[in-house]
C-alpha atoms as a PDB file:
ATOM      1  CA  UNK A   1     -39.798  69.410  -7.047  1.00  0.00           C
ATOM      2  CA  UNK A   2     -37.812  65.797  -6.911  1.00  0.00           C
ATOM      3  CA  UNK A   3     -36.439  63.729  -9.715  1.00  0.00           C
ATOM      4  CA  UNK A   4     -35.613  60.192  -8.613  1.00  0.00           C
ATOM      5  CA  UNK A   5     -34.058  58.071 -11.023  1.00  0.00           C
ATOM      6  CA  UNK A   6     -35.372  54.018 -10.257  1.00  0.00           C
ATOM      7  CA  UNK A   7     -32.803  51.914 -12.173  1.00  0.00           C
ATOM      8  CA  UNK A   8     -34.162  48.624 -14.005  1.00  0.00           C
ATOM      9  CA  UNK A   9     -32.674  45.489 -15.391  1.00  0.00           C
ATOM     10  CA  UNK A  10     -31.605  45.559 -18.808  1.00  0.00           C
ATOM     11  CA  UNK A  11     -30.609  49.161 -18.794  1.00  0.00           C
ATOM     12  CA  UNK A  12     -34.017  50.159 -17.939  1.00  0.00           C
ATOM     13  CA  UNK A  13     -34.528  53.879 -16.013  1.00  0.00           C
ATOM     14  CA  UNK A  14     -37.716  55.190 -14.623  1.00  0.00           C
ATOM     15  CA  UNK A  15     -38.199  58.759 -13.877  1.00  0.00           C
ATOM     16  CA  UNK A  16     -40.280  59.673 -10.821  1.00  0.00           C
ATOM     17  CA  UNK A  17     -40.974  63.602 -10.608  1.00  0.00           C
ATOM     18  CA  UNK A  18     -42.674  64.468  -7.506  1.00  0.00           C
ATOM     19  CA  UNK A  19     -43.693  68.462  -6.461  1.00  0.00           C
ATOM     20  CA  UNK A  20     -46.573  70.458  -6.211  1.00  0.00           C
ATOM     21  CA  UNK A  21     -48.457  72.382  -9.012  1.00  0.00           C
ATOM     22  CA  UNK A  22     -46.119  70.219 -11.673  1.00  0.00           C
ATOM     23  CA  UNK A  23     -48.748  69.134 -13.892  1.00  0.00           C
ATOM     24  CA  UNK A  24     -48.697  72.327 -16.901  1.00  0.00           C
ATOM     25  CA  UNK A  25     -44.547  71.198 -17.003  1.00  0.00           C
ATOM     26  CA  UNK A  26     -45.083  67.787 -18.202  1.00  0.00           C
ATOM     27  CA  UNK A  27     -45.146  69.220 -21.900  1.00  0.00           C
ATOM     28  CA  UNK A  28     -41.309  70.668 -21.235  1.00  0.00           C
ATOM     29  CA  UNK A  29     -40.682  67.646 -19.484  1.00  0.00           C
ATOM     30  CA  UNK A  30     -41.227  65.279 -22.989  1.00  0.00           C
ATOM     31  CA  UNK A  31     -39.820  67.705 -24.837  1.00  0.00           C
ATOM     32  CA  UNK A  32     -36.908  67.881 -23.013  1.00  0.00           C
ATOM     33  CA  UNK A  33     -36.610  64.114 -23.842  1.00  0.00           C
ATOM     34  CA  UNK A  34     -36.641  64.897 -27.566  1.00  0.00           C
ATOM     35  CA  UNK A  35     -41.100  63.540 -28.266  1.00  0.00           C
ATOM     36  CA  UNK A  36     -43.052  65.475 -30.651  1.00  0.00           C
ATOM     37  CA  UNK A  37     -46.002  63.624 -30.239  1.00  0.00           C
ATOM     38  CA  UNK A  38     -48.185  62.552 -27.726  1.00  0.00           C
ATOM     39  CA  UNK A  39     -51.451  60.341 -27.279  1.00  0.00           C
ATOM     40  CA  UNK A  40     -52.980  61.426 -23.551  1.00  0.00           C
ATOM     41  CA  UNK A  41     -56.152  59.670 -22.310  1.00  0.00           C
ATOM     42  CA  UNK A  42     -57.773  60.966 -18.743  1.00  0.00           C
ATOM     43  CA  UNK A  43     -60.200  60.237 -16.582  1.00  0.00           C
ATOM     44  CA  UNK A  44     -63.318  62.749 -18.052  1.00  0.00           C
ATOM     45  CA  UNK A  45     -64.503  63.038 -13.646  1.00  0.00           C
ATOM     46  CA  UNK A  46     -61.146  64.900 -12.805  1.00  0.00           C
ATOM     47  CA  UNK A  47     -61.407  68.520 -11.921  1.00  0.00           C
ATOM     48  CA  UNK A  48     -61.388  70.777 -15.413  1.00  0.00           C
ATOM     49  CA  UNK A  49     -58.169  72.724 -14.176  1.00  0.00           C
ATOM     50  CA  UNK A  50     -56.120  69.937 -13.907  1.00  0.00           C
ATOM     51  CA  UNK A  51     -56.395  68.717 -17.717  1.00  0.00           C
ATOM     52  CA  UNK A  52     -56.678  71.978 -18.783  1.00  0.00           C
ATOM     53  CA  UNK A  53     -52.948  72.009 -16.621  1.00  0.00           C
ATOM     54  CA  UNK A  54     -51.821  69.230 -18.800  1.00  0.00           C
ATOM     55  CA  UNK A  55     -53.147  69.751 -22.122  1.00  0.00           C
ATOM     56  CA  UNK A  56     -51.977  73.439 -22.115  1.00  0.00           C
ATOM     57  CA  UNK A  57     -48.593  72.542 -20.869  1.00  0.00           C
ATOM     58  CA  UNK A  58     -48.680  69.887 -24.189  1.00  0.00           C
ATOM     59  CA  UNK A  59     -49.523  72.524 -26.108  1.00  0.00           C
ATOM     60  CA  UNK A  60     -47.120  74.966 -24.739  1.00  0.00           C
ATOM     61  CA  UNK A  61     -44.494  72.438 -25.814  1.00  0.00           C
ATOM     62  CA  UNK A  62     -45.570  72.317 -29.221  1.00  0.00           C
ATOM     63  CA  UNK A  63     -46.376  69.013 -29.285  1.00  0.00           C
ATOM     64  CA  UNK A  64     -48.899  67.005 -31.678  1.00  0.00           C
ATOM     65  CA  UNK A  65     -51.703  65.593 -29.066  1.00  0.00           C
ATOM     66  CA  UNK A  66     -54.478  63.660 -29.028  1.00  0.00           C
ATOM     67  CA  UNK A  67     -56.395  63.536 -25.972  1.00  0.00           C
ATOM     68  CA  UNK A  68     -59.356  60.543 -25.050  1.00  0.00           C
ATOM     69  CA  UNK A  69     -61.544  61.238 -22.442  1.00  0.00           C
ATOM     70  CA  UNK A  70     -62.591  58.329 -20.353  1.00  0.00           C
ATOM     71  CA  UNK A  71     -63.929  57.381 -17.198  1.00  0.00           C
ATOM     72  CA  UNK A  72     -62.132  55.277 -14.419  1.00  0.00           C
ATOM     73  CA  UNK A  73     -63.382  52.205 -12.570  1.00  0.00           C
ATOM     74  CA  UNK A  74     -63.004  48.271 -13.081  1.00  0.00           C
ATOM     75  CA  UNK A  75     -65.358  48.551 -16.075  1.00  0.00           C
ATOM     76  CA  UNK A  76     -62.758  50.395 -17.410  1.00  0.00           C
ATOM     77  CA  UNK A  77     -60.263  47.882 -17.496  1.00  0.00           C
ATOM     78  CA  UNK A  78     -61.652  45.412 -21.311  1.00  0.00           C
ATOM     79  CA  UNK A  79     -59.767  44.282 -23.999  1.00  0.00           C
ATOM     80  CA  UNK A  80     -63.239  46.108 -25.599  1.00  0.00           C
ATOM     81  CA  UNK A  81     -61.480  49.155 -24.011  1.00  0.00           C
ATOM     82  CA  UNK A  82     -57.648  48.411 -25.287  1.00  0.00           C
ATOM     83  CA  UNK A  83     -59.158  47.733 -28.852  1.00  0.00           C
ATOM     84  CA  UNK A  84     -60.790  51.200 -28.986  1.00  0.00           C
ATOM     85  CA  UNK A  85     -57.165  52.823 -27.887  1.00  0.00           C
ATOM     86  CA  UNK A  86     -55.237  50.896 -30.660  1.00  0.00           C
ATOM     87  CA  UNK A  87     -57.739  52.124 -33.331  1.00  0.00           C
ATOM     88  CA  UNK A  88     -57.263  55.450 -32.043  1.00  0.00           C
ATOM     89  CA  UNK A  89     -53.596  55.327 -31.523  1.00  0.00           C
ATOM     90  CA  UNK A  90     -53.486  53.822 -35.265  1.00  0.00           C
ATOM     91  CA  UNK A  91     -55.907  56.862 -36.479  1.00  0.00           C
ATOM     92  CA  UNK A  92     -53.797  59.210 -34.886  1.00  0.00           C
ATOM     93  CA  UNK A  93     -50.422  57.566 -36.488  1.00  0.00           C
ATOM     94  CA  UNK A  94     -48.432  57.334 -32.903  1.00  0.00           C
ATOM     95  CA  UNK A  95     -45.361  55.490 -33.646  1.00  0.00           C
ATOM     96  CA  UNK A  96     -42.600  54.142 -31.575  1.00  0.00           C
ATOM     97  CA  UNK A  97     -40.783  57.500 -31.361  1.00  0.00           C
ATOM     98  CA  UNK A  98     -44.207  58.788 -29.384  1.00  0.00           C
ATOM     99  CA  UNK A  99     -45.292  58.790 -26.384  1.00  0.00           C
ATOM    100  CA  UNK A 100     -48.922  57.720 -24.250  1.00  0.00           C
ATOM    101  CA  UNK A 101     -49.762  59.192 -21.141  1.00  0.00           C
ATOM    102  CA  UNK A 102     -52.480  58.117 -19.032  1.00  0.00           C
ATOM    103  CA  UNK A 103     -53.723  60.447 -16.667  1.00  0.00           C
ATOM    104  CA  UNK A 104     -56.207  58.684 -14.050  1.00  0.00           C
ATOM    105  CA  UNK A 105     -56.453  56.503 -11.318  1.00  0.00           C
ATOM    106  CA  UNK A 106     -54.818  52.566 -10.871  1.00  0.00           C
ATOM    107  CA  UNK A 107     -57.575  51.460 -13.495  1.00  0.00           C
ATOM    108  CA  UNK A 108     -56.714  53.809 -16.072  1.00  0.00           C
ATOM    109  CA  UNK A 109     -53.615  53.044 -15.933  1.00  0.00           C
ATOM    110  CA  UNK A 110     -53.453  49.708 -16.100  1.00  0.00           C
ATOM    111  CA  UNK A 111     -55.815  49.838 -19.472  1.00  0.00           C
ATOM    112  CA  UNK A 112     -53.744  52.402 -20.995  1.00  0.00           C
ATOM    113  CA  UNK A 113     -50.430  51.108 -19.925  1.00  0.00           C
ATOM    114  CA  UNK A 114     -51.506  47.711 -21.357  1.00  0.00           C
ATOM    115  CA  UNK A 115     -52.692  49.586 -24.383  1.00  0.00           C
ATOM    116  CA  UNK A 116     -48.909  50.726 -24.833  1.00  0.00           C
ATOM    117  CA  UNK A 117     -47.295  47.565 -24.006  1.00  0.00           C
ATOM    118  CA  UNK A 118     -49.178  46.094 -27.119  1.00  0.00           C
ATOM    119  CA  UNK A 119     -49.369  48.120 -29.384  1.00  0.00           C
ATOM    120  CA  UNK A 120     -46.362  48.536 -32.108  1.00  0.00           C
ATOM    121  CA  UNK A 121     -44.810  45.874 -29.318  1.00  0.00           C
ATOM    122  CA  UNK A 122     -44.809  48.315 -27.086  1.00  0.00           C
ATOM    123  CA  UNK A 123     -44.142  52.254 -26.999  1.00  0.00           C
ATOM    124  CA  UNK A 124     -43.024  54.685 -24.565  1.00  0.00           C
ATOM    125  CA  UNK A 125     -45.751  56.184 -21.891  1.00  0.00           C
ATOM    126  CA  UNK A 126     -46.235  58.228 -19.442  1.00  0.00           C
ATOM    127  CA  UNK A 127     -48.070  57.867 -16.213  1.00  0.00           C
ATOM    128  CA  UNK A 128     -50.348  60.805 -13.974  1.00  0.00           C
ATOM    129  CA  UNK A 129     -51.307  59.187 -10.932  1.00  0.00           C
ATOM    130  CA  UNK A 130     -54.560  61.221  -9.353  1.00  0.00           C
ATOM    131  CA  UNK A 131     -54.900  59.018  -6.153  1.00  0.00           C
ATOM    132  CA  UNK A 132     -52.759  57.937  -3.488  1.00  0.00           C
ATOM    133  CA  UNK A 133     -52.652  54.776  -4.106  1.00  0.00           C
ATOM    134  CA  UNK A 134     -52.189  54.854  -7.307  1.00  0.00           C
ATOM    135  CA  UNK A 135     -48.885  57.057  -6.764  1.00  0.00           C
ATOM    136  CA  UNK A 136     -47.568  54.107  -4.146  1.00  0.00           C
ATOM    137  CA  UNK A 137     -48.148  51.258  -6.158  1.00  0.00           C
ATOM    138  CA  UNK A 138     -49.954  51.388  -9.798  1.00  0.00           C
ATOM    139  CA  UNK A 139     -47.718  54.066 -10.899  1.00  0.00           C
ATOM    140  CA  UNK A 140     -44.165  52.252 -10.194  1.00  0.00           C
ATOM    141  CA  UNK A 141     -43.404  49.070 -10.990  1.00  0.00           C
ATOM    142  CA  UNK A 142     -44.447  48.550 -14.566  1.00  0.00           C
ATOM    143  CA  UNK A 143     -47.285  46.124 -14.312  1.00  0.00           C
ATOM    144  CA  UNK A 144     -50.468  47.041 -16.800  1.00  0.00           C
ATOM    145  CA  UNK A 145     -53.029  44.637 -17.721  1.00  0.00           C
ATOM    146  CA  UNK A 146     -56.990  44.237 -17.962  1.00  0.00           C
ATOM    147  CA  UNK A 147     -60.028  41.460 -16.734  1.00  0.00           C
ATOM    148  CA  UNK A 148     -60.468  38.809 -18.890  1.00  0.00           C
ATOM    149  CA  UNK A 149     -62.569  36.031 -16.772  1.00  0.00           C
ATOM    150  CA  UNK A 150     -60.621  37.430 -13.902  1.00  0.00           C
ATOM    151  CA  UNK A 151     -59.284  40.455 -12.441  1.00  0.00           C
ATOM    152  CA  UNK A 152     -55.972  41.357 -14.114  1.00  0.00           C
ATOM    153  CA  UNK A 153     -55.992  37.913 -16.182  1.00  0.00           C
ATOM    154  CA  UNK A 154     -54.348  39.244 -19.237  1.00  0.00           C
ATOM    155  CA  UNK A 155     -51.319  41.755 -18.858  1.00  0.00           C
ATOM    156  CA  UNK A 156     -47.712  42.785 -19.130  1.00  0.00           C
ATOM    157  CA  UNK A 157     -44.734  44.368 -17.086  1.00  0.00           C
ATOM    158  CA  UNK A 158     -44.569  48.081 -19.401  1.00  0.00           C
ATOM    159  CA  UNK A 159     -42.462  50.530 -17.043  1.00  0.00           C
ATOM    160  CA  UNK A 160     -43.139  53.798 -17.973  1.00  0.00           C
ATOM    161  CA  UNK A 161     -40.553  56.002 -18.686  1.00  0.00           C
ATOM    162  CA  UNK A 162     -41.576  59.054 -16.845  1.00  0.00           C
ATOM    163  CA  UNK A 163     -44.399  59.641 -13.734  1.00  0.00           C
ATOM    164  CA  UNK A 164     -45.487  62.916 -12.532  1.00  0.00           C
ATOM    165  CA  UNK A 165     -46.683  62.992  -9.279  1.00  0.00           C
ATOM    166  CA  UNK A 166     -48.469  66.131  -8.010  1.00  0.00           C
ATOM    167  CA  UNK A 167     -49.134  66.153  -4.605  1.00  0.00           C
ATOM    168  CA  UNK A 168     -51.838  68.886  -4.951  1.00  0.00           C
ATOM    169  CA  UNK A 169     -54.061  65.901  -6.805  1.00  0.00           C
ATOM    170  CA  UNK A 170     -54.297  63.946  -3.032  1.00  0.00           C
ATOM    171  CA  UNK A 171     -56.466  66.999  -1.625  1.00  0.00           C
ATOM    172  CA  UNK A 172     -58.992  66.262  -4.268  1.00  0.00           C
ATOM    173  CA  UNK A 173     -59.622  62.697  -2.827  1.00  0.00           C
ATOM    174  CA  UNK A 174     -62.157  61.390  -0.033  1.00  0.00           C
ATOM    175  CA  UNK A 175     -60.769  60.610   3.087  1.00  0.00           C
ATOM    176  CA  UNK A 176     -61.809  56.705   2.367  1.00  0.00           C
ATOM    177  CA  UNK A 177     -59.597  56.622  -0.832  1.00  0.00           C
ATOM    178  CA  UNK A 178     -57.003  58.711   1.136  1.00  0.00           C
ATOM    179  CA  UNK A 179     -56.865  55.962   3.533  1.00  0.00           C
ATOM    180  CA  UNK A 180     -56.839  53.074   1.318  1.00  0.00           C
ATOM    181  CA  UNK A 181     -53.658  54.841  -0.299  1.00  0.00           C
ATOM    182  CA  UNK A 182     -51.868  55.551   2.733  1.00  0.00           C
ATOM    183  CA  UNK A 183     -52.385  51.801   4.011  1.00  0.00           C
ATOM    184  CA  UNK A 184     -50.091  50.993   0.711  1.00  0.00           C
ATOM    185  CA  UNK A 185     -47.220  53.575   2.059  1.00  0.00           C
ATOM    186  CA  UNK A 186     -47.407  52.003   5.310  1.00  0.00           C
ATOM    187  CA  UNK A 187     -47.274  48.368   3.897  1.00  0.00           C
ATOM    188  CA  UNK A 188     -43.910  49.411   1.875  1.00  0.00           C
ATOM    189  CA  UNK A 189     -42.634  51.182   4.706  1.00  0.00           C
ATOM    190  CA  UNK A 190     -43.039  47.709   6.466  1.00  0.00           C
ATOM    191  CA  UNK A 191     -41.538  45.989   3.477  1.00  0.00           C
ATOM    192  CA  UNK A 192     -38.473  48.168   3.706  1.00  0.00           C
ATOM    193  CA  UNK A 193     -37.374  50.128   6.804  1.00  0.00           C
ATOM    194  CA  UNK A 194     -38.045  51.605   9.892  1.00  0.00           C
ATOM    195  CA  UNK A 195     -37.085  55.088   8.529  1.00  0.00           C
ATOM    196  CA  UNK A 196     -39.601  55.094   6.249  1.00  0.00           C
ATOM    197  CA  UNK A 197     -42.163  53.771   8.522  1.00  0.00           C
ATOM    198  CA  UNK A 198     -41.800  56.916  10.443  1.00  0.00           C
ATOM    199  CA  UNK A 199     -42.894  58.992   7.301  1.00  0.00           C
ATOM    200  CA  UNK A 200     -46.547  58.402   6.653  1.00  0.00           C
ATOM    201  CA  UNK A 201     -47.490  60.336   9.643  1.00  0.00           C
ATOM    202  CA  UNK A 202     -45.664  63.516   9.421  1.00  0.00           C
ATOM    203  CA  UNK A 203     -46.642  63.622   5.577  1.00  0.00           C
ATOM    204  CA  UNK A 204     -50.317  63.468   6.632  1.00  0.00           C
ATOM    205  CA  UNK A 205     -49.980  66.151   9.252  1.00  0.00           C
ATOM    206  CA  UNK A 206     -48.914  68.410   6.732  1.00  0.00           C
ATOM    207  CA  UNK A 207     -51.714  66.936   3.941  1.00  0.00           C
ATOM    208  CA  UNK A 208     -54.590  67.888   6.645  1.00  0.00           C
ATOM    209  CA  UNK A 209     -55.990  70.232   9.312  1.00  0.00           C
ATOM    210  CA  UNK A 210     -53.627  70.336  12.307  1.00  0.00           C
ATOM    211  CA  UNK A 211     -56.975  69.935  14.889  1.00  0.00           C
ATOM    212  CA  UNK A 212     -56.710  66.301  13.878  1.00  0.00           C
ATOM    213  CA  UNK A 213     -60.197  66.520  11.700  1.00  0.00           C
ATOM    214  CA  UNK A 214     -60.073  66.867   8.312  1.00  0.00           C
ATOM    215  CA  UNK A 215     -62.724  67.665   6.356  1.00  0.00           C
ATOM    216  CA  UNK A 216     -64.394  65.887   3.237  1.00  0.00           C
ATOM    217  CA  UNK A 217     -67.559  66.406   1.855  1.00  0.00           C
ATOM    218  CA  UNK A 218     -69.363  67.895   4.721  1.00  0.00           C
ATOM    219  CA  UNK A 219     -67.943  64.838   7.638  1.00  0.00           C
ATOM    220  CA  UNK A 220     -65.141  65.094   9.234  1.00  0.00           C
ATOM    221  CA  UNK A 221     -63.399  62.159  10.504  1.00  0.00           C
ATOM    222  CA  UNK A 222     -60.744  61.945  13.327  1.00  0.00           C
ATOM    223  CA  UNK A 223     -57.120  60.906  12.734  1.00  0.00           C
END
């Protein structure tokens, strides 16, 4: 397991934890940082061991939770949606001493991130990224929002304070979302350096099948 500490303006600090089979230790994790409370909303299509990996770890904690069950996708993404959270947020009595965690893919967590950015002016959360590319880009860099007329019209830079990253989550994913995800490492590793442009493929090698096919739902599809 990794802890990498991403420095903001204004003081700001994100923590990224990244390891394997680190999903039941979010609950010590908040804890640790002194919350009591926590509203979680996940995507209801993610396999029943993983949120039973979070919610018992929550529990273990001892913290008061509230979990919404939702399903990803662009339809997702409403100020319909948002409302619903804030009424359940409000019913539940999360205050800015709490914290939200959204536990999905890049569309869930834009909608819930926006959902924390608004409400109470904004309160701590918490992001679980389940796909690649939602660990290389939706995750980091505090930008939430929803489609209002347009894709992403209405929004707001919200930088979560912590995000969890278990590797384990990538096996779950097609090799087409797999790829989509890995074409965002590569375009930061162009962004940045050379060094890290020499990552992506080692990392897969080890994410896959050493005979260069790696099987998905039956295909298999060369590297």
């Amino acid at each position: 397991m990794r802890i990498v500490g991403i420095e903001l303006v204004d003081s700001l600090k994100v923590e990224v934890v990244v390891g394997r089979n680190i999903l039941g230790l979010l609950g010590k994790f908040l804890a640790n940082r002194g919350y009591e409370k926590a509203f979680l909303v996940y995507d209801r299509r993610l396999p029943r061991e993983f949120i039973e990996e979070v919610v018992g770890g929550l529990k273990k904690a001892k913290l008061e939770l509230c979990t919404v069950a939702v399903e990803g996708g662009e339809h997702l993404k409403t100020v319909d949606t948002v409302v619903t959270l804030w009424k359940k947020m409000f019913d539940f009595r999360l205050s800015r001493g709490d914290m939200v965690i959204g536990f999905g893919g890049g569309t869930l967590t834009d909608t819930v991130g926006f959902a924390a950015a608004t409400y109470m002016r904004g309160i701590d959360w918490t992001v679980i990224p389940t796909t690649l590319l939602a660990m290389a880009d939706a995750a980091i860099g505090g930008k939430t929002g929803v489609n209002f007329g347009a894709k992403n019209l209405v929004g707001a830079y919200h930088h979560p304070k912590l995000v969890v990253e278990d590797v384990k989550l990538v096996k779950t994913l097609s090799w087409e979302d797999y790829v989509s995800g890995l074409a965002e490492v590569v375009k930061h590793a162009l962004l940045s350096s050379r060094a890290l442009l020499s990552q992506p493929h080692s990392s897969s090698i080890r994410c896959f099948p050493k005979n260069g096919y790696p099987h998905f739902g039956g295909k298999t599809f060369p590297c």
